[in-house]
N, C-alpha and C. Protein backbone atom coordinates (compact mmCIF):
# COMPACT_ATOMS: atom_id res chain seq x y z
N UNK A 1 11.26 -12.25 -0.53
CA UNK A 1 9.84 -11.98 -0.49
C UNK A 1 9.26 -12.14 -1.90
N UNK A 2 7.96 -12.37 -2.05
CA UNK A 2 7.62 -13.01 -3.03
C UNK A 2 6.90 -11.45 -4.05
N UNK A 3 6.81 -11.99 -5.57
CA UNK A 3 6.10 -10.96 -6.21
C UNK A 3 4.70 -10.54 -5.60
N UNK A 4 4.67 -9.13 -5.51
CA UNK A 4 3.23 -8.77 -5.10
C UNK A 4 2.25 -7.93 -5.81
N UNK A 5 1.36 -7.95 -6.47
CA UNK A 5 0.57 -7.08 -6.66
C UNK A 5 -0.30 -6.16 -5.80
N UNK A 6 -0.34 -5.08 -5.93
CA UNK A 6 -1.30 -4.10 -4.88
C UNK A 6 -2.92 -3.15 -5.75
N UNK A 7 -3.80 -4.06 -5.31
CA UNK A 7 -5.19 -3.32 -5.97
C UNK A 7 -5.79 -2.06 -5.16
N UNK A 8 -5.68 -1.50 -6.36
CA UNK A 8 -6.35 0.32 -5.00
C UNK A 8 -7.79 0.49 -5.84
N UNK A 9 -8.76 0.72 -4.78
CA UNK A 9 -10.13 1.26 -5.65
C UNK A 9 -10.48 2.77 -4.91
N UNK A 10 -10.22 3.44 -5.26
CA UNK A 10 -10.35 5.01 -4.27
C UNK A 10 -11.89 5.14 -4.10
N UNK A 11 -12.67 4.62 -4.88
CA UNK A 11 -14.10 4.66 -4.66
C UNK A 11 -14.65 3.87 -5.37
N UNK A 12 -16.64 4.19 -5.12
CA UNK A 12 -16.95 2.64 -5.34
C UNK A 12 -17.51 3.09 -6.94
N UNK A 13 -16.67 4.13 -7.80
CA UNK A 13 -16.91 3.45 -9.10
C UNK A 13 -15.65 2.81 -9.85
N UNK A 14 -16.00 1.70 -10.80
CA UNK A 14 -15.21 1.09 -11.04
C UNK A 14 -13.68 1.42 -11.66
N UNK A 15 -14.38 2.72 -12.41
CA UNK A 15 -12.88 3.36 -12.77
C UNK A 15 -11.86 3.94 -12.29
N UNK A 16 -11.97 3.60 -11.20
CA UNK A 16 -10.74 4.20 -10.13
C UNK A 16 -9.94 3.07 -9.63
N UNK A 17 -10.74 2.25 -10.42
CA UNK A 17 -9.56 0.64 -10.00
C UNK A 17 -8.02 0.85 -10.51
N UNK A 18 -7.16 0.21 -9.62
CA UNK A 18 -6.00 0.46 -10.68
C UNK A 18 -4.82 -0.86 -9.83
N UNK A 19 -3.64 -1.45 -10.62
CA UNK A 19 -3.19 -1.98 -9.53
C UNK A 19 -1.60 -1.84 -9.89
N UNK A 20 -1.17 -1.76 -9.18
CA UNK A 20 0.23 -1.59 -9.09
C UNK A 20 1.35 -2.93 -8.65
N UNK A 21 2.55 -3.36 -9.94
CA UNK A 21 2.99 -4.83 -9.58
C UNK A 21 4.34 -4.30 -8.97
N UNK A 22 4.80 -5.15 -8.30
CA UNK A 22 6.23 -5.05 -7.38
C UNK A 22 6.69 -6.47 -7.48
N UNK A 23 7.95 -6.75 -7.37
CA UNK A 23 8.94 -8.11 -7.36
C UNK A 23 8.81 -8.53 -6.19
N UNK A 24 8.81 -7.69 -4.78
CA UNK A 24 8.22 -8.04 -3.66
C UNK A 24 7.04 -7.42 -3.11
N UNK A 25 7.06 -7.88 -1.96
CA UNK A 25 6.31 -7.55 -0.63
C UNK A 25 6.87 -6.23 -0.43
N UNK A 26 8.19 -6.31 0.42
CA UNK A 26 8.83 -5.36 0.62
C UNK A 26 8.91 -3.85 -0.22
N UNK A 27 8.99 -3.99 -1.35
CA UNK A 27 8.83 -3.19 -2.65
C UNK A 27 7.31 -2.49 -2.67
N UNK A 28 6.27 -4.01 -2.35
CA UNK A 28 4.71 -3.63 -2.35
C UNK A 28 4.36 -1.98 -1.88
N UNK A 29 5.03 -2.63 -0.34
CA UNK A 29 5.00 -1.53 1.02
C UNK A 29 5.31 -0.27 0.37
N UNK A 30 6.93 -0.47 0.04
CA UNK A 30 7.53 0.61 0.46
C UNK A 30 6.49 1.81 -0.75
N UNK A 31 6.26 1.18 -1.99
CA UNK A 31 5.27 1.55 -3.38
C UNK A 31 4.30 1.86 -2.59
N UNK A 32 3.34 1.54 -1.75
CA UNK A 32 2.15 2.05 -1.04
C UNK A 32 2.49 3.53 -0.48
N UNK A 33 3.60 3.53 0.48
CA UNK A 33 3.93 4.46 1.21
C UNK A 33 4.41 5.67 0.28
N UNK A 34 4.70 5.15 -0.84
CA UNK A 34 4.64 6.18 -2.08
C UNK A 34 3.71 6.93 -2.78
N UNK A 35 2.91 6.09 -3.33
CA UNK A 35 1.56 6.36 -3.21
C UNK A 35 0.96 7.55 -2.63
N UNK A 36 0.86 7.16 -1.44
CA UNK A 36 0.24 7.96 -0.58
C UNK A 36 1.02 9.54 0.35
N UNK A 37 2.11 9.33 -0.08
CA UNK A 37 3.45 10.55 -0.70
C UNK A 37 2.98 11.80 -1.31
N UNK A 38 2.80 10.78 -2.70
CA UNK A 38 2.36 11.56 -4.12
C UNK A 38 0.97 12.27 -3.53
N UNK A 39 -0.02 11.45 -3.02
CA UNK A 39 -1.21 12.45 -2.39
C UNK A 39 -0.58 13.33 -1.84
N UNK A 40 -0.33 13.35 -0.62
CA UNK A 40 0.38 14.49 0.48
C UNK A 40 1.03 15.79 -0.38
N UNK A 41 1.72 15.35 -1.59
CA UNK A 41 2.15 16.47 -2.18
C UNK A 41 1.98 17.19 -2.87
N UNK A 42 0.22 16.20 -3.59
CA UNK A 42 -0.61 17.25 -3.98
C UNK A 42 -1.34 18.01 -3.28
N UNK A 43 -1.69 17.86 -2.25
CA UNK A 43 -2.19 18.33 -1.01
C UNK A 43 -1.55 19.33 -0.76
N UNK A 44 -0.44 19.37 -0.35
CA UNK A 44 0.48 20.27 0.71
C UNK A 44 1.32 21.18 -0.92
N UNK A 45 0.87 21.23 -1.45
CA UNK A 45 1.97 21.56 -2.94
C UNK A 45 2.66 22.65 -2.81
N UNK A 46 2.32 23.84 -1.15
CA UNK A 46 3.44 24.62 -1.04
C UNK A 46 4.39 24.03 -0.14
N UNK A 47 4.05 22.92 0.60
CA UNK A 47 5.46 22.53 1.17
C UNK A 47 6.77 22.20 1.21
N UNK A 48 7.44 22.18 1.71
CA UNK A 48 8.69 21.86 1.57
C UNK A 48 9.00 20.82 1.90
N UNK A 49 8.30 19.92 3.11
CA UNK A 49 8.82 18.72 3.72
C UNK A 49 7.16 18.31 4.02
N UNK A 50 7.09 17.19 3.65
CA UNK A 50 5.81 16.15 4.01
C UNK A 50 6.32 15.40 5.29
N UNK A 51 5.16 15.41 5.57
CA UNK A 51 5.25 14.04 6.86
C UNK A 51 4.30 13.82 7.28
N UNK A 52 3.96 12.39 7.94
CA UNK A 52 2.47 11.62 8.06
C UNK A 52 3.05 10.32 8.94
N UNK A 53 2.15 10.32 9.86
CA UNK A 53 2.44 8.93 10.88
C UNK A 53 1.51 7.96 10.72
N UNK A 54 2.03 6.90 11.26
CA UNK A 54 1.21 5.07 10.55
C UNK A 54 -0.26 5.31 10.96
N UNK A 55 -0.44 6.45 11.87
CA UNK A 55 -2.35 6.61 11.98
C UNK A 55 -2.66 6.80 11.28
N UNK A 56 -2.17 7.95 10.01
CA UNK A 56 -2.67 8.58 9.39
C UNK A 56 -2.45 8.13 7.57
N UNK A 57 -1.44 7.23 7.52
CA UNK A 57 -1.39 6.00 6.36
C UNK A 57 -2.47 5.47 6.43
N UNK A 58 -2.85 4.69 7.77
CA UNK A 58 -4.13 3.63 7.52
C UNK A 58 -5.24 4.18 7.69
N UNK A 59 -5.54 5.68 8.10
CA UNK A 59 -6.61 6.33 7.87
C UNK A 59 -6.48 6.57 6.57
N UNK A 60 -6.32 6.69 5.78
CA UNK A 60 -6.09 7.12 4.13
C UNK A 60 -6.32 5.26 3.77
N UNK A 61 -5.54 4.36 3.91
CA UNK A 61 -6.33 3.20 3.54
C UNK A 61 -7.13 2.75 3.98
N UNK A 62 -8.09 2.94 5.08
CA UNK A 62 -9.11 2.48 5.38
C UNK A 62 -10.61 3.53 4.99
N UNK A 63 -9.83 4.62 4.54
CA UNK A 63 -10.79 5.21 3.16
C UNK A 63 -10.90 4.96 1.98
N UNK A 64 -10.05 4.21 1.47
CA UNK A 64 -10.02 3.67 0.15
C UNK A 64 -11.10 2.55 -0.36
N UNK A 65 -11.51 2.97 -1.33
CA UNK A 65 -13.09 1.93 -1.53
C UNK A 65 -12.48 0.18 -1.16
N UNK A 66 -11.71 0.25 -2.08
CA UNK A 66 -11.07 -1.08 -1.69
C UNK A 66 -9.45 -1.11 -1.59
N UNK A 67 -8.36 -1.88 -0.67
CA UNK A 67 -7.22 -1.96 -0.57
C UNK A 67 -6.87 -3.78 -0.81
N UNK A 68 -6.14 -4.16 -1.52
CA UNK A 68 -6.19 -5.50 -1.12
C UNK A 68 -4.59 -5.64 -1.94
N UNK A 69 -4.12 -6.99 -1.87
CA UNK A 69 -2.80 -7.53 -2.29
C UNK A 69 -3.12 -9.00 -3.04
N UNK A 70 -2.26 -9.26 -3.81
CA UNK A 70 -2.06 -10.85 -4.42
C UNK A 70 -0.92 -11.40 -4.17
N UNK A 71 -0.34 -12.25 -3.40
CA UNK A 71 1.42 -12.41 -3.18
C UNK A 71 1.47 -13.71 -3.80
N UNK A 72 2.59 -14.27 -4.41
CA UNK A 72 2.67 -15.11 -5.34
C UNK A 72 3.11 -16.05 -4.21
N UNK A 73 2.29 -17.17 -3.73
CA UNK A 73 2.84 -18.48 -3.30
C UNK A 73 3.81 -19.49 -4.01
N UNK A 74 5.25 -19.49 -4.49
CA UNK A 74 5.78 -19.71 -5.18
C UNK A 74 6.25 -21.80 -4.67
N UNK A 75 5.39 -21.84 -4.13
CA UNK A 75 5.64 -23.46 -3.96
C UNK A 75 4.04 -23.98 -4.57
N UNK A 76 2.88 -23.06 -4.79
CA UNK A 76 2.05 -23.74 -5.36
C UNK A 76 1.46 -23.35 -6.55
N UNK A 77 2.58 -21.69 -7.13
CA UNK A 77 2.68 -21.21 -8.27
C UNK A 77 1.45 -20.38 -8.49
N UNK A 78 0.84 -19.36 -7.44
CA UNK A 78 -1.14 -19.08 -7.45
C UNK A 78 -0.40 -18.07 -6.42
N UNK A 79 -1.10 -17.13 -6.76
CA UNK A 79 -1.59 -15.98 -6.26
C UNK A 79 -2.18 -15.93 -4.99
N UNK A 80 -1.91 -15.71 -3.93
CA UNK A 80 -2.47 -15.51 -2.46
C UNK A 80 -3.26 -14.77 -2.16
N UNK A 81 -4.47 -13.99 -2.17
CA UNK A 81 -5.25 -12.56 -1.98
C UNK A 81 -4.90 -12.81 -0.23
N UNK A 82 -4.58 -10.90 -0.17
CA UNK A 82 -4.13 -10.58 1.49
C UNK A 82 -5.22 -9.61 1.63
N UNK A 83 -5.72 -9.26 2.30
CA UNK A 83 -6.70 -8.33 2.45
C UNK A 83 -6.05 -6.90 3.66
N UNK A 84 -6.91 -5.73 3.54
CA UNK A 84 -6.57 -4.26 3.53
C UNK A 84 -5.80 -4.89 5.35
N UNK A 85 -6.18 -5.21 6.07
CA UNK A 85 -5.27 -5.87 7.60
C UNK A 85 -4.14 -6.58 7.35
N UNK A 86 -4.44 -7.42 6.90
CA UNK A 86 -2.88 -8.31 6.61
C UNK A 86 -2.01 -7.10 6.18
N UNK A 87 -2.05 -6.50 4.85
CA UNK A 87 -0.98 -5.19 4.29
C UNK A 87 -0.76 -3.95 5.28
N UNK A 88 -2.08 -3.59 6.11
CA UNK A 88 -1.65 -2.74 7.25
C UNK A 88 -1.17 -3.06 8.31
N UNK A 89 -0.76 -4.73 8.74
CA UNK A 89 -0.15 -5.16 9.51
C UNK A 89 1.44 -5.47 9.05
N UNK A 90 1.38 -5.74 7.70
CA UNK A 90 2.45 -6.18 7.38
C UNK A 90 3.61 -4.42 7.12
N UNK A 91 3.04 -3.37 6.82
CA UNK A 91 3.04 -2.23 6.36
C UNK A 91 3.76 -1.31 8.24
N UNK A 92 3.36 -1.99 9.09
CA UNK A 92 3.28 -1.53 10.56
C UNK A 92 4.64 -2.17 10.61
N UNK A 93 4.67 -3.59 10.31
CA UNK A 93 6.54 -4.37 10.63
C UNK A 93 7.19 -3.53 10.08
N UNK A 94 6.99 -3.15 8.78
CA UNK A 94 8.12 -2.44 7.76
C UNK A 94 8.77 -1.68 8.48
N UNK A 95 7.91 -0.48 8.59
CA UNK A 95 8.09 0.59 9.04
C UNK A 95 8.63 0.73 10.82
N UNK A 96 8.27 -0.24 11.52
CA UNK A 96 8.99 -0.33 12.65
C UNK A 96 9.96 -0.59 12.51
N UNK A 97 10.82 -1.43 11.62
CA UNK A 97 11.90 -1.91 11.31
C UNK A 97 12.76 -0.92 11.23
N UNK A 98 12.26 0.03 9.85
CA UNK A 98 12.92 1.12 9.46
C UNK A 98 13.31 2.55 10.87
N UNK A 99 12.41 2.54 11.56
CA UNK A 99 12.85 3.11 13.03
C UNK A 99 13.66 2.77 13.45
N UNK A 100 13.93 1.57 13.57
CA UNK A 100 14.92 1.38 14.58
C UNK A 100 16.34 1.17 14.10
């Protein structure tokens, strides 16, 4: 899987831009699902055990001012932009995978 970058904008001022690089796709994901971890555990900070289902991942990214990806097309050497569906579709394989 190819290098990916992941752009997060939590809202619509600009300084909440931030982006996070990974060697893959795979890496991208699994770094998203981290991400959004690290929330949960500030959230929950007396818990002991977190947990959150794929509704409630893409409700958290489909609140995010902006979600988007860059994947490196490595046969034409350029950057691909994936947008917040493509990564929550691609983010849905992962994780089915990992179920089974």
């Amino acid at each position: 899987m190819p290098h990916t970058i992941i752009l997060i904008q939590t809202t619509p001022n600009q300084a909440t831009r931030t982006y996070y690089d990974y060697e893959s796709m795979t890496e991208a994901l699994t770094g998203v699902c981290s991400i959004y971890e690290g929330i949960l555990k500030k959230q929950q900070a007396t818990s002991r055990r977190i947990t959150y289902n794929v509704q409630e991942l893409f409700e958290w990214i489909d609140k995010l001012h902006d979600f988007c990806g860059l994947v490196l097309n490595q046969k034409l050497s350029t950057y691909v932009p994936q947008d917040r569906e493509y990564l929550k579709k691609k983010l849905y394989e992962q994780l089915s995978k990992q179920v089974q």
